[in-house]
C-alpha atoms as a PDB file:
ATOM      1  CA  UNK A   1       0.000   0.000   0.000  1.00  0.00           C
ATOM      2  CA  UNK A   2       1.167   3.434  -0.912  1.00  0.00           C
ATOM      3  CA  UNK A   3       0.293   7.142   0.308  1.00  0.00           C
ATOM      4  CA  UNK A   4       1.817   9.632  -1.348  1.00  0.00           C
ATOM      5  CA  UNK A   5       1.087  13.295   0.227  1.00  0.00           C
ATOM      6  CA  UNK A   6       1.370  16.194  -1.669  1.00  0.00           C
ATOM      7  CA  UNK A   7       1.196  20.096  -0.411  1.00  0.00           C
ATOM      8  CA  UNK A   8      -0.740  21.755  -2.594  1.00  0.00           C
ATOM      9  CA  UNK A   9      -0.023  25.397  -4.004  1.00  0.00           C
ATOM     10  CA  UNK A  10      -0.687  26.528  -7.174  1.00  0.00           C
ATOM     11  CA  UNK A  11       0.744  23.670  -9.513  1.00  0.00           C
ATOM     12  CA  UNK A  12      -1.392  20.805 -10.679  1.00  0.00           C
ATOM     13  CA  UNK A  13       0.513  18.944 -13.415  1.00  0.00           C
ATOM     14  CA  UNK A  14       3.337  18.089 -11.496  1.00  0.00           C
ATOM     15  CA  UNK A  15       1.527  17.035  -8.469  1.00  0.00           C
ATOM     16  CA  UNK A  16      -0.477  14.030 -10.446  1.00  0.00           C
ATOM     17  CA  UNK A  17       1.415  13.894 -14.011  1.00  0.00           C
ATOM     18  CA  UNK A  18       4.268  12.204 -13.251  1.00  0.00           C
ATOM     19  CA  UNK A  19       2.508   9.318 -11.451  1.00  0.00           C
ATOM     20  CA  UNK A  20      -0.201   8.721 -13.985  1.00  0.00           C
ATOM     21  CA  UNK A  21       3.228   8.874 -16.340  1.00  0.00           C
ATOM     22  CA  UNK A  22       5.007   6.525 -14.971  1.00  0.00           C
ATOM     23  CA  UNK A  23       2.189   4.355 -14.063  1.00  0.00           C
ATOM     24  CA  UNK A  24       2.985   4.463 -10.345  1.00  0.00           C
ATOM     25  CA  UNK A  25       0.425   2.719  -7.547  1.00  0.00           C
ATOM     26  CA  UNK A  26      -1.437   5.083  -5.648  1.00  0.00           C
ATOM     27  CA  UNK A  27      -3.541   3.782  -3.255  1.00  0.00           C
ATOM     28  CA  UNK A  28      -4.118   6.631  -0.707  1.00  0.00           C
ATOM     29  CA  UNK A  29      -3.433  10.434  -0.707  1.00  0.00           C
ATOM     30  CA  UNK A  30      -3.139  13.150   1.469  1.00  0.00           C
ATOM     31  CA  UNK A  31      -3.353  16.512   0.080  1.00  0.00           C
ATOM     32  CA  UNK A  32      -2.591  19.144   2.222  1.00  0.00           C
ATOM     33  CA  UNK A  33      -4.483  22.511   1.833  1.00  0.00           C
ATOM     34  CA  UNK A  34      -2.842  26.050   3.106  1.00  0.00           C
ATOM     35  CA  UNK A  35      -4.996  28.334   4.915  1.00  0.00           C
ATOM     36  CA  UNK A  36      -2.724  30.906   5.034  1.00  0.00           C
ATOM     37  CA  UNK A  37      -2.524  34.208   2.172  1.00  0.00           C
ATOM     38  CA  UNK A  38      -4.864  36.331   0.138  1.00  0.00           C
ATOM     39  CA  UNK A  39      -8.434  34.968   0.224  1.00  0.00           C
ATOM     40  CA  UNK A  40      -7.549  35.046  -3.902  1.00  0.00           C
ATOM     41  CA  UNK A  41      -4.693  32.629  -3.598  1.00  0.00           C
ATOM     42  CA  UNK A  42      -6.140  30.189  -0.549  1.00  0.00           C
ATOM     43  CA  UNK A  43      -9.544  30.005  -3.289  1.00  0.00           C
ATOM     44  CA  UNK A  44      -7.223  29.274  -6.485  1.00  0.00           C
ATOM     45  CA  UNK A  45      -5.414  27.053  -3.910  1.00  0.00           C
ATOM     46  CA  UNK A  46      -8.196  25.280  -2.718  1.00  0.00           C
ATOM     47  CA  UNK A  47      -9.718  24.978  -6.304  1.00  0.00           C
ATOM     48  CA  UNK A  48      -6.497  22.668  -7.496  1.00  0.00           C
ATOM     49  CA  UNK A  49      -6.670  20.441  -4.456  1.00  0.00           C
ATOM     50  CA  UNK A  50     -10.345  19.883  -5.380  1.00  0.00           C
ATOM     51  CA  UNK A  51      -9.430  18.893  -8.814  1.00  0.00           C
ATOM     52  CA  UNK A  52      -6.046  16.950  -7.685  1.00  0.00           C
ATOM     53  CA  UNK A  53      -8.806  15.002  -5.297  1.00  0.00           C
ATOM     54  CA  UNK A  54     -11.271  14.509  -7.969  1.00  0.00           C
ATOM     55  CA  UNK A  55      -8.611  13.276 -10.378  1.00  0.00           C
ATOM     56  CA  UNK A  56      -6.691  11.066  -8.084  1.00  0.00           C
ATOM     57  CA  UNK A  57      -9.752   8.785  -7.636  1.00  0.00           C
ATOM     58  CA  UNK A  58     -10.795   8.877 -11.292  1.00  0.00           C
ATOM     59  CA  UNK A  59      -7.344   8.555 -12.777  1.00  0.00           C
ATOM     60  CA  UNK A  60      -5.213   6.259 -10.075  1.00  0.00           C
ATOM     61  CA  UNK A  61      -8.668   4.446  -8.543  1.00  0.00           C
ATOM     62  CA  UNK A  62      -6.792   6.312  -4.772  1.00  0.00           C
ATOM     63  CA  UNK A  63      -8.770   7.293  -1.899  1.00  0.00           C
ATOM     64  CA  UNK A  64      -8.134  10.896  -1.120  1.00  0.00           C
ATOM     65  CA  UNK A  65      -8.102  12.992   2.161  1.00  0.00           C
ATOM     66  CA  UNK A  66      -7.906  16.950   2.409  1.00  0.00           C
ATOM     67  CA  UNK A  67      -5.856  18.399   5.556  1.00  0.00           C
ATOM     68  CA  UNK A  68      -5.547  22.069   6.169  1.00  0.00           C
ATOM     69  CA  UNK A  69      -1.931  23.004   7.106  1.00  0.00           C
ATOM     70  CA  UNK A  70      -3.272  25.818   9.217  1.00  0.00           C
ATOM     71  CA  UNK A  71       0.194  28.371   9.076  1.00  0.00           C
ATOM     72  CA  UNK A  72       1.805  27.803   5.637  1.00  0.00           C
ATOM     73  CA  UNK A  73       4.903  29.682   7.019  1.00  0.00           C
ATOM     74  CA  UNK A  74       5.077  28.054  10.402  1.00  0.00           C
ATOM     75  CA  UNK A  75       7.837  25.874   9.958  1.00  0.00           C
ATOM     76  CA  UNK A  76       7.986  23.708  13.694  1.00  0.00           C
ATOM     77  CA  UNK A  77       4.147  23.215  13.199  1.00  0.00           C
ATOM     78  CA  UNK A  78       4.225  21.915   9.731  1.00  0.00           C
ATOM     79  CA  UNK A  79       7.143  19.876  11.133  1.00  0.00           C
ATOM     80  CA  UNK A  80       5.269  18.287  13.821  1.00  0.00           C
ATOM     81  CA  UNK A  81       2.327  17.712  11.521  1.00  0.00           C
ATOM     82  CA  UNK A  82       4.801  16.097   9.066  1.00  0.00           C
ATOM     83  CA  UNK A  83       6.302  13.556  11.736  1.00  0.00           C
ATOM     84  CA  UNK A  84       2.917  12.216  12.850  1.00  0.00           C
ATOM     85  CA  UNK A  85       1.279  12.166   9.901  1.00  0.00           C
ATOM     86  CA  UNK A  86       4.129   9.947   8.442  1.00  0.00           C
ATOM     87  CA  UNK A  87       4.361   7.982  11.516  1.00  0.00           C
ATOM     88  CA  UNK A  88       0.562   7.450  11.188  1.00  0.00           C
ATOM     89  CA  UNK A  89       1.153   6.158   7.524  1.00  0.00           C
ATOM     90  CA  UNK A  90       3.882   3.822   8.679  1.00  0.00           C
ATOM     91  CA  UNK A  91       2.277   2.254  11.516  1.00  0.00           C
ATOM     92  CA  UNK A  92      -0.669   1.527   9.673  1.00  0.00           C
ATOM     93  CA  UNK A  93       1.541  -0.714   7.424  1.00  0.00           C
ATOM     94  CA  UNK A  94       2.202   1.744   4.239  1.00  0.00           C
ATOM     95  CA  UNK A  95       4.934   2.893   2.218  1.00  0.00           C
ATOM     96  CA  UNK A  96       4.772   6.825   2.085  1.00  0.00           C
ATOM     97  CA  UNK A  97       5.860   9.320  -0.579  1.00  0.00           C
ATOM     98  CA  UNK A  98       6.278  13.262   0.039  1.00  0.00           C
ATOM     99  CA  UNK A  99       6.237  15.339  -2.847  1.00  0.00           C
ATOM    100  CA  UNK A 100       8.056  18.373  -1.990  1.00  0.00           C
ATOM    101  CA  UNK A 101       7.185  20.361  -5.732  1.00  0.00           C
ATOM    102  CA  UNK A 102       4.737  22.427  -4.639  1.00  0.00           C
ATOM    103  CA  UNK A 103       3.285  24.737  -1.781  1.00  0.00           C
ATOM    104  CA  UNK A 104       5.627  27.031   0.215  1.00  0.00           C
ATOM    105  CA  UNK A 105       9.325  26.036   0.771  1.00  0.00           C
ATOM    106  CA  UNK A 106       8.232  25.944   4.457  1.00  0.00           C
ATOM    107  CA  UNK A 107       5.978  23.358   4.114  1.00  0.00           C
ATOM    108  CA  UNK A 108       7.614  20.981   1.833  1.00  0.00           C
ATOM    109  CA  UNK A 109      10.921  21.466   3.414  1.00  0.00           C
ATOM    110  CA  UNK A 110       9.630  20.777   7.154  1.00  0.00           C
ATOM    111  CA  UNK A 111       7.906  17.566   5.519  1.00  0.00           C
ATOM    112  CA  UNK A 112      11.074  16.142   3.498  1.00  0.00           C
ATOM    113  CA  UNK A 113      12.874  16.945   7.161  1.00  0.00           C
ATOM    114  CA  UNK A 114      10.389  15.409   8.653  1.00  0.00           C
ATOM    115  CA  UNK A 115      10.640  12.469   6.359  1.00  0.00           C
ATOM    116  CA  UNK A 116      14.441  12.094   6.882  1.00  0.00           C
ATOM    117  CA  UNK A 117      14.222  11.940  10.947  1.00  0.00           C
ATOM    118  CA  UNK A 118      11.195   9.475  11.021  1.00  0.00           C
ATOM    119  CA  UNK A 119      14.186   7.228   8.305  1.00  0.00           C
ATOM    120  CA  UNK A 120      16.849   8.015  11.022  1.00  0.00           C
ATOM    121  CA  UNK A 121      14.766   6.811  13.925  1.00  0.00           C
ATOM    122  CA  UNK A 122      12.833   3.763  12.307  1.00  0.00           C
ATOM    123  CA  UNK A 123      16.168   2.243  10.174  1.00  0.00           C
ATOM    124  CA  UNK A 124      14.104  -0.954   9.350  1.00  0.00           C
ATOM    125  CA  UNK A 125      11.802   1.356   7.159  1.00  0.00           C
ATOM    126  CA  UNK A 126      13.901   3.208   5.635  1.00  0.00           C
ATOM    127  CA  UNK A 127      13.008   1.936   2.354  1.00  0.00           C
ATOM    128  CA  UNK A 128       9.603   2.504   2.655  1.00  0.00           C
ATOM    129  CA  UNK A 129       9.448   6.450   3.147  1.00  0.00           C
ATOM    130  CA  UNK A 130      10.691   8.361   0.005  1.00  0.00           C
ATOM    131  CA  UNK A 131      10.751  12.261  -0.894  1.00  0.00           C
ATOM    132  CA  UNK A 132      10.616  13.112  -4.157  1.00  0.00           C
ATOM    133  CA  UNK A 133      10.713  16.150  -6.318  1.00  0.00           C
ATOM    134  CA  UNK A 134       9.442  16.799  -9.860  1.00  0.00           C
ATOM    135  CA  UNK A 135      10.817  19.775 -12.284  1.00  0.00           C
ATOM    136  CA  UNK A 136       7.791  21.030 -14.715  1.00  0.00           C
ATOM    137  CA  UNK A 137       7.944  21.132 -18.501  1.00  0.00           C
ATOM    138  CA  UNK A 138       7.892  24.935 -18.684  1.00  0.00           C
ATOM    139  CA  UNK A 139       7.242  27.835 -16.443  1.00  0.00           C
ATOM    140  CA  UNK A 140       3.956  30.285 -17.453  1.00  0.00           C
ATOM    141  CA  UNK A 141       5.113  33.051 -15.693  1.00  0.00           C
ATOM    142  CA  UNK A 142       7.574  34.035 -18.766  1.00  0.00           C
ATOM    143  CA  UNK A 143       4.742  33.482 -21.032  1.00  0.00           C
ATOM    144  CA  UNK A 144       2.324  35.547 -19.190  1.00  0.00           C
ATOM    145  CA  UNK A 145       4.666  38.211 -19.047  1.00  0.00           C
ATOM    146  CA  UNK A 146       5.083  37.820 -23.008  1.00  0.00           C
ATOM    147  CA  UNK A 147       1.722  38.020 -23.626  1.00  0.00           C
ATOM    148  CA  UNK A 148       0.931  40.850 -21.493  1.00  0.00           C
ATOM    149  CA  UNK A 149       3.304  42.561 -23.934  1.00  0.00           C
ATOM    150  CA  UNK A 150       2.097  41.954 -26.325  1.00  0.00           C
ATOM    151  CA  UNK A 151      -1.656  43.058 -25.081  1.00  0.00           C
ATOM    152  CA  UNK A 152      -0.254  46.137 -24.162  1.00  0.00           C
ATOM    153  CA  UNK A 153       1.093  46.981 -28.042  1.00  0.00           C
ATOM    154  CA  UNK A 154      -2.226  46.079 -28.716  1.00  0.00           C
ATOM    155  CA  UNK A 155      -3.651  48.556 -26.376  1.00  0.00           C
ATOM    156  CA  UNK A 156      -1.168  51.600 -27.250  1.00  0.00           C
ATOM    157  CA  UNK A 157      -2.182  50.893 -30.851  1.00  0.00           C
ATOM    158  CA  UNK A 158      -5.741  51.301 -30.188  1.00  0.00           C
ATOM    159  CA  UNK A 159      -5.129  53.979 -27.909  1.00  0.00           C
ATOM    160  CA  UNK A 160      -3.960  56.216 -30.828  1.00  0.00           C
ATOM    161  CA  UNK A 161      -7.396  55.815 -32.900  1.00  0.00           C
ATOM    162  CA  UNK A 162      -9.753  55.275 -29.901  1.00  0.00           C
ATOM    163  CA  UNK A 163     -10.722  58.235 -27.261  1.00  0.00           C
ATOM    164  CA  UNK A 164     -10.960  55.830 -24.734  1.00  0.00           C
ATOM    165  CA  UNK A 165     -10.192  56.176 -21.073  1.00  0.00           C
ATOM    166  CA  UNK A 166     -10.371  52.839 -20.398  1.00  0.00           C
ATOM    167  CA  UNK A 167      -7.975  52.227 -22.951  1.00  0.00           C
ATOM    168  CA  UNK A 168      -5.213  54.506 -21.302  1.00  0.00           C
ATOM    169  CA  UNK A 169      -5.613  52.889 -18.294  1.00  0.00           C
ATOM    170  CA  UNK A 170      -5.413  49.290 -18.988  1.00  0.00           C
ATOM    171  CA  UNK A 171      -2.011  49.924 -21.013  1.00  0.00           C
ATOM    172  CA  UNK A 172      -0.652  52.013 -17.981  1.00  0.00           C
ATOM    173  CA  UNK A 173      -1.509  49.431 -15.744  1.00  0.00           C
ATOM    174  CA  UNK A 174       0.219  46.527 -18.082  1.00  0.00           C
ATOM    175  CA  UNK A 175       3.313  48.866 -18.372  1.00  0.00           C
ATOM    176  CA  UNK A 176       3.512  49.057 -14.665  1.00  0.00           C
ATOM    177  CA  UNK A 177       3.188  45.221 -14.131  1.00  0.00           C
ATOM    178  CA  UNK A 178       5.655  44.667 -16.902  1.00  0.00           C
ATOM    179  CA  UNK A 179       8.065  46.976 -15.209  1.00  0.00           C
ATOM    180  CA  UNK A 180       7.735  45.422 -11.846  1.00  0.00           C
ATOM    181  CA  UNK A 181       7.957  41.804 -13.537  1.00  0.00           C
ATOM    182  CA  UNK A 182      11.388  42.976 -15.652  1.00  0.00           C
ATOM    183  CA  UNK A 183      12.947  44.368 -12.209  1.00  0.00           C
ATOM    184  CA  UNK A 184      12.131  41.691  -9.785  1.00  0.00           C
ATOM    185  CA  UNK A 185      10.800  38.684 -11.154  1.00  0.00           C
ATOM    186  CA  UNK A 186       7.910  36.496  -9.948  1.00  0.00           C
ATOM    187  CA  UNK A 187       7.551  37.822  -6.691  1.00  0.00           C
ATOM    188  CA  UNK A 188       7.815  40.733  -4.761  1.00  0.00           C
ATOM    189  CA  UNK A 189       9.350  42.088  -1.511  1.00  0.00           C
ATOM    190  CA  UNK A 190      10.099  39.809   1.285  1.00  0.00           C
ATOM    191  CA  UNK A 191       7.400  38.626   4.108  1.00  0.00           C
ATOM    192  CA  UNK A 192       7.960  39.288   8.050  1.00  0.00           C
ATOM    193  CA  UNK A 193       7.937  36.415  10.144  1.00  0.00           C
ATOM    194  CA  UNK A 194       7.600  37.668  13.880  1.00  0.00           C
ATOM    195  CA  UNK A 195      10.698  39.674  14.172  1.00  0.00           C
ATOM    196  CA  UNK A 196      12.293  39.025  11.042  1.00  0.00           C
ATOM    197  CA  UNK A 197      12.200  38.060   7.207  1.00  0.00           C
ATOM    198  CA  UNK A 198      13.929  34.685   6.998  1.00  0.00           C
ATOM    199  CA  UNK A 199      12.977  30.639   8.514  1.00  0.00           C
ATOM    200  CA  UNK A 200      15.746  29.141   9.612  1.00  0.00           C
ATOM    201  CA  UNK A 201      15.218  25.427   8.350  1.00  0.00           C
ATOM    202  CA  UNK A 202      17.241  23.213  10.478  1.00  0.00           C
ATOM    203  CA  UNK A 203      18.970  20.354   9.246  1.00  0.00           C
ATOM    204  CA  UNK A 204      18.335  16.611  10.749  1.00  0.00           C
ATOM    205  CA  UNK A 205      20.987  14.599  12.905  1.00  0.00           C
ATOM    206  CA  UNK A 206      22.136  11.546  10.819  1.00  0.00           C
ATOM    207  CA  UNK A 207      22.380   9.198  14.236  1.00  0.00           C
ATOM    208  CA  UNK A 208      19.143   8.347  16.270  1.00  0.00           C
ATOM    209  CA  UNK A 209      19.039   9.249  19.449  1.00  0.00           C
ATOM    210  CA  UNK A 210      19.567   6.912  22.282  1.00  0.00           C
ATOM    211  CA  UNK A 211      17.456   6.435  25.409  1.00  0.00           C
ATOM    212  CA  UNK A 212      19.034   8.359  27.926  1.00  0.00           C
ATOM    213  CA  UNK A 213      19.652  10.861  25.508  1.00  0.00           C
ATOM    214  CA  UNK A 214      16.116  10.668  24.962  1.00  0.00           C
ATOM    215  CA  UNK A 215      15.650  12.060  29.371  1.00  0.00           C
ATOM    216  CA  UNK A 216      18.246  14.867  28.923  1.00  0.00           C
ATOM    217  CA  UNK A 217      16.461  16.394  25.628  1.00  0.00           C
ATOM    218  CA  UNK A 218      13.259  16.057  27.010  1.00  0.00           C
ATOM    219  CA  UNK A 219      14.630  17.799  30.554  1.00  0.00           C
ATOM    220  CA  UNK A 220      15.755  21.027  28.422  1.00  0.00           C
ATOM    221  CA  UNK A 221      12.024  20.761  26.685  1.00  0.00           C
ATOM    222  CA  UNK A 222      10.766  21.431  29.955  1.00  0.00           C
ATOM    223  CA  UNK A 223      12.951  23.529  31.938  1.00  0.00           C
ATOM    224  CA  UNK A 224      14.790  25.346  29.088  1.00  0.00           C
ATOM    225  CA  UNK A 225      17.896  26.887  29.655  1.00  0.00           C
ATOM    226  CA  UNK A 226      20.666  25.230  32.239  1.00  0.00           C
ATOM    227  CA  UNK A 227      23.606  27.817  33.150  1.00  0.00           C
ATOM    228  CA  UNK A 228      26.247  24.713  32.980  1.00  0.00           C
ATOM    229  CA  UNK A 229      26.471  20.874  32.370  1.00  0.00           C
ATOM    230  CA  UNK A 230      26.776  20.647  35.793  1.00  0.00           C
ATOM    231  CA  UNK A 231      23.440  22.632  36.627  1.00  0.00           C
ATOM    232  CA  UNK A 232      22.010  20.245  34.761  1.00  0.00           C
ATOM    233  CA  UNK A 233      22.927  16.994  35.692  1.00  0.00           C
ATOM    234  CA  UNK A 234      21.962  17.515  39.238  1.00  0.00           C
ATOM    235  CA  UNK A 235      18.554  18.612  37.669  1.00  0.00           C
ATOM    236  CA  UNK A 236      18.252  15.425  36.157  1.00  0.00           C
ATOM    237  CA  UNK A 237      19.414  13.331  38.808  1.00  0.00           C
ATOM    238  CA  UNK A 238      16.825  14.794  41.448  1.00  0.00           C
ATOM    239  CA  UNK A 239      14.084  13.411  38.292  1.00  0.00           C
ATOM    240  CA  UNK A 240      15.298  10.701  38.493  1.00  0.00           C
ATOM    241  CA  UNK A 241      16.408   9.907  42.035  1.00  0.00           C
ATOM    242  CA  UNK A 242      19.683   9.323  41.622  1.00  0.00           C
ATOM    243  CA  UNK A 243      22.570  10.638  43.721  1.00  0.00           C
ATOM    244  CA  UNK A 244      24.650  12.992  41.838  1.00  0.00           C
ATOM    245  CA  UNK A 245      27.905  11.708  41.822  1.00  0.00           C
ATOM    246  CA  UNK A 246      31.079  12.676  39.962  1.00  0.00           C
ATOM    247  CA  UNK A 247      29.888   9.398  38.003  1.00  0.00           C
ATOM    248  CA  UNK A 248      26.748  10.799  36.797  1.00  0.00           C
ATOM    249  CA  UNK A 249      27.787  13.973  36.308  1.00  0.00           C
ATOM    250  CA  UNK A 250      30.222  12.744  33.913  1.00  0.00           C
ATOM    251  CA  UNK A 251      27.754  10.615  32.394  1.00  0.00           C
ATOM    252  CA  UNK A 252      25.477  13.741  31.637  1.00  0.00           C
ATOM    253  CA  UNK A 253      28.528  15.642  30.186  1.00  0.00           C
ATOM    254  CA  UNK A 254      29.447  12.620  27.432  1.00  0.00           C
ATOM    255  CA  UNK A 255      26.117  12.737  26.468  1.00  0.00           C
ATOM    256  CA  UNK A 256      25.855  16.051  26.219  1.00  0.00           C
ATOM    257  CA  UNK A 257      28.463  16.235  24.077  1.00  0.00           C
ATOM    258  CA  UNK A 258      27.164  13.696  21.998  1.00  0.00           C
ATOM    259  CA  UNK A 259      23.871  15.719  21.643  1.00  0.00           C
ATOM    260  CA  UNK A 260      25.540  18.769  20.735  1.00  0.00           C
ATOM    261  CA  UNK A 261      27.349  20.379  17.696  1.00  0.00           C
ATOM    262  CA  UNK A 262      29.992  18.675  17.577  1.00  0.00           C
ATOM    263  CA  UNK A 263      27.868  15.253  17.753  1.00  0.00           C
ATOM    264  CA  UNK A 264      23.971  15.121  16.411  1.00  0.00           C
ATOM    265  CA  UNK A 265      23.129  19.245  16.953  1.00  0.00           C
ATOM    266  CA  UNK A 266      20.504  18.820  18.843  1.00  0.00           C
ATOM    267  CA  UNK A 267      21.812  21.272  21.915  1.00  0.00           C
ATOM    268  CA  UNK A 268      24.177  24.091  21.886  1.00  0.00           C
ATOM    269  CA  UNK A 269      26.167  25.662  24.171  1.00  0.00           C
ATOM    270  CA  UNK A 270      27.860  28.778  24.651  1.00  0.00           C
ATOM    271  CA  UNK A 271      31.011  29.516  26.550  1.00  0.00           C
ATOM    272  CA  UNK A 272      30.012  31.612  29.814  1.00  0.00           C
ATOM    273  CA  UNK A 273      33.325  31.527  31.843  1.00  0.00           C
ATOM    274  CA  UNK A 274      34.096  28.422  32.961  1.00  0.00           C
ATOM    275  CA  UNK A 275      31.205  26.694  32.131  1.00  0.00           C
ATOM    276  CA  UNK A 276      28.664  26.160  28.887  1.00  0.00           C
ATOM    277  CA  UNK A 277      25.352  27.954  29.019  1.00  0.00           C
ATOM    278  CA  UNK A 278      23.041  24.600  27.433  1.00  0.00           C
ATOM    279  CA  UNK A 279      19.798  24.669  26.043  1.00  0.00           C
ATOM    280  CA  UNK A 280      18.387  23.218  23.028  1.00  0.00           C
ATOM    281  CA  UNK A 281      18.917  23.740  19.061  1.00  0.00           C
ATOM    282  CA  UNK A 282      16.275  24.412  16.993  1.00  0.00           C
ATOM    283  CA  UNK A 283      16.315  20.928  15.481  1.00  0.00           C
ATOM    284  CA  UNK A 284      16.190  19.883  19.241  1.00  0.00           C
ATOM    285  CA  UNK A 285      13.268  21.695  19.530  1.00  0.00           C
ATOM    286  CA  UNK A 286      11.502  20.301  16.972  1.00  0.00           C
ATOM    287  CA  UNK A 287      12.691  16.507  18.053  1.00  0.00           C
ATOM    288  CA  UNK A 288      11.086  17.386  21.828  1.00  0.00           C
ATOM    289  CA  UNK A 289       7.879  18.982  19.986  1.00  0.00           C
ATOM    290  CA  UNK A 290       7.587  15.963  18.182  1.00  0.00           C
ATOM    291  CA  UNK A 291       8.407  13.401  19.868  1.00  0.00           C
ATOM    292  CA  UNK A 292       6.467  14.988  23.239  1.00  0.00           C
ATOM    293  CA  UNK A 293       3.184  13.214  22.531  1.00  0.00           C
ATOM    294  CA  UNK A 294       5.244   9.818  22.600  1.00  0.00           C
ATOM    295  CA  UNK A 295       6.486  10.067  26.212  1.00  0.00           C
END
């Protein structure tokens, strides 16, 4: 059995085309819906998933669910969704593909990360959970952009022979788009995210992470911050009632190292005298989010 879930922006060939291509199985998708953006684009948005989910049956006989990714730019959440939802697809016995073509880079990035840890920590399944990526025939953007030039000779022809104001202002208005579209492209400006303009997309560790591992990232999930190594091993030896010895304090520092950038990146430190302010990464972050319903 195969699920293959696909994000869902404004692309519909490359979403569907390549499996009906190739003659791929499809047995179940997921096709995940933003919420997030101009009511114009969530509409145009929300009209392609309903085709995608119409076609999917009819073309690949595959049943087809519709989930609303509520914050298209909220990277963790889409992360979190991603590792359950893939988790959910595995434990009910079936291989899953993510196609990261379409949607925001937020979303399919978080979900081919996603994808990636979920391989890390289940090994035997590994070959069932692919990402994949597909590259379309041609871009319209160029040829909209062509055509609109070609509208507006049209309309600064007419505008010579017709006493029109209409006419004026539909070739100023082309002009102006065409001007904007030579300078900067597709898009335009950059979008704020809380205090900023960029989303850091942190990179997966490569090693799973081991059980008592598991208690120390968990430990800076709840209490955040530790001033040293130190600080917190006797934290986490009051949890657990153990005595804190020189034993299990050095215990907590080899693992700490192990957890942090030198080792999987899941905790960093910074030098604060003699001893290493600790907390978590932000791929440590997203493992505790994730992995907090599990406990």
């Amino acid at each position: 059995m195969q699920t293959h879930v696909v994000p869902v922006g404004f692309d519909y060939d490359r979403l569907i085309a390549p499996l009906v291509r190739d003659q791929l199985d499809v047995d179940r998708v997921i096709l995940l819906e933003g919420a997030v953006g101009s009511e114009a684009n969530v509409e145009y948005s929300r009209h392609i998933s309903q085709k995608l989910e119409q076609d999917f049956r009819n073309l690949l006989g595959a049943t087809t669910e519709r989930v609303v990714v509520a914050d298209v730019y909220d990277y963790d959440a889409a992360f979190e969704q991603a590792y359950d939802l893939i988790n959910a697809e595995l434990d009910a016995g079936r291989e899953i593909w993510v196609n990261i073509s379409s949607m925001p880079r937020t979303v399919s990035f978080a979900y081919a990360t996603a994808a990636h840890s979920v391989m890390v920590e289940r090994e035997d399944e590994r070959a069932k959970i692919h990402t994949y990526y597909t590259a379309p025939e041609k871009y319209l953007e160029t040829e909209l952009a062509e055509e609109l030039r070609r509208q507006a000779d049209l309309l600064a022809d007419l505008d010579d022979g017709v006493d029109d104001d209409r006419v004026a202002e539909r070739l100023d208005s082309a002009r102006d788009l065409l001007a904007e579209f030579d300078e900067r492209g597709t898009t335009i400006g950059a979008k704020e995210f809380g205090d900023g303009h960029i989303v850091e997309l942190p990179v997966a560790s490569f090693s799973n992470v081991k059980p008592f591992e598991e208690v120390i990232l968990f430990k800076l999930g709840e209490d955040g911050e530790f001033a040293s190594v130190s600080e917190l091993a006797e934290a986490l030896a009051s949890e657990l009632d153990e005595e804190y010895t020189d034993s299990f304090r050095s215990k907590v520092i080899y693992n700490v190292d192990r957890l942090g950038p030198g080792g999987k990146g899941y905790i960093e430190q910074e030098e604060h005298g003699k001893s290493y302010r600790t907390k978590l990464s932000r791929i440590g972050e997203l493992w505790v989010r994730a992995h907090a319903n599990g406990e």
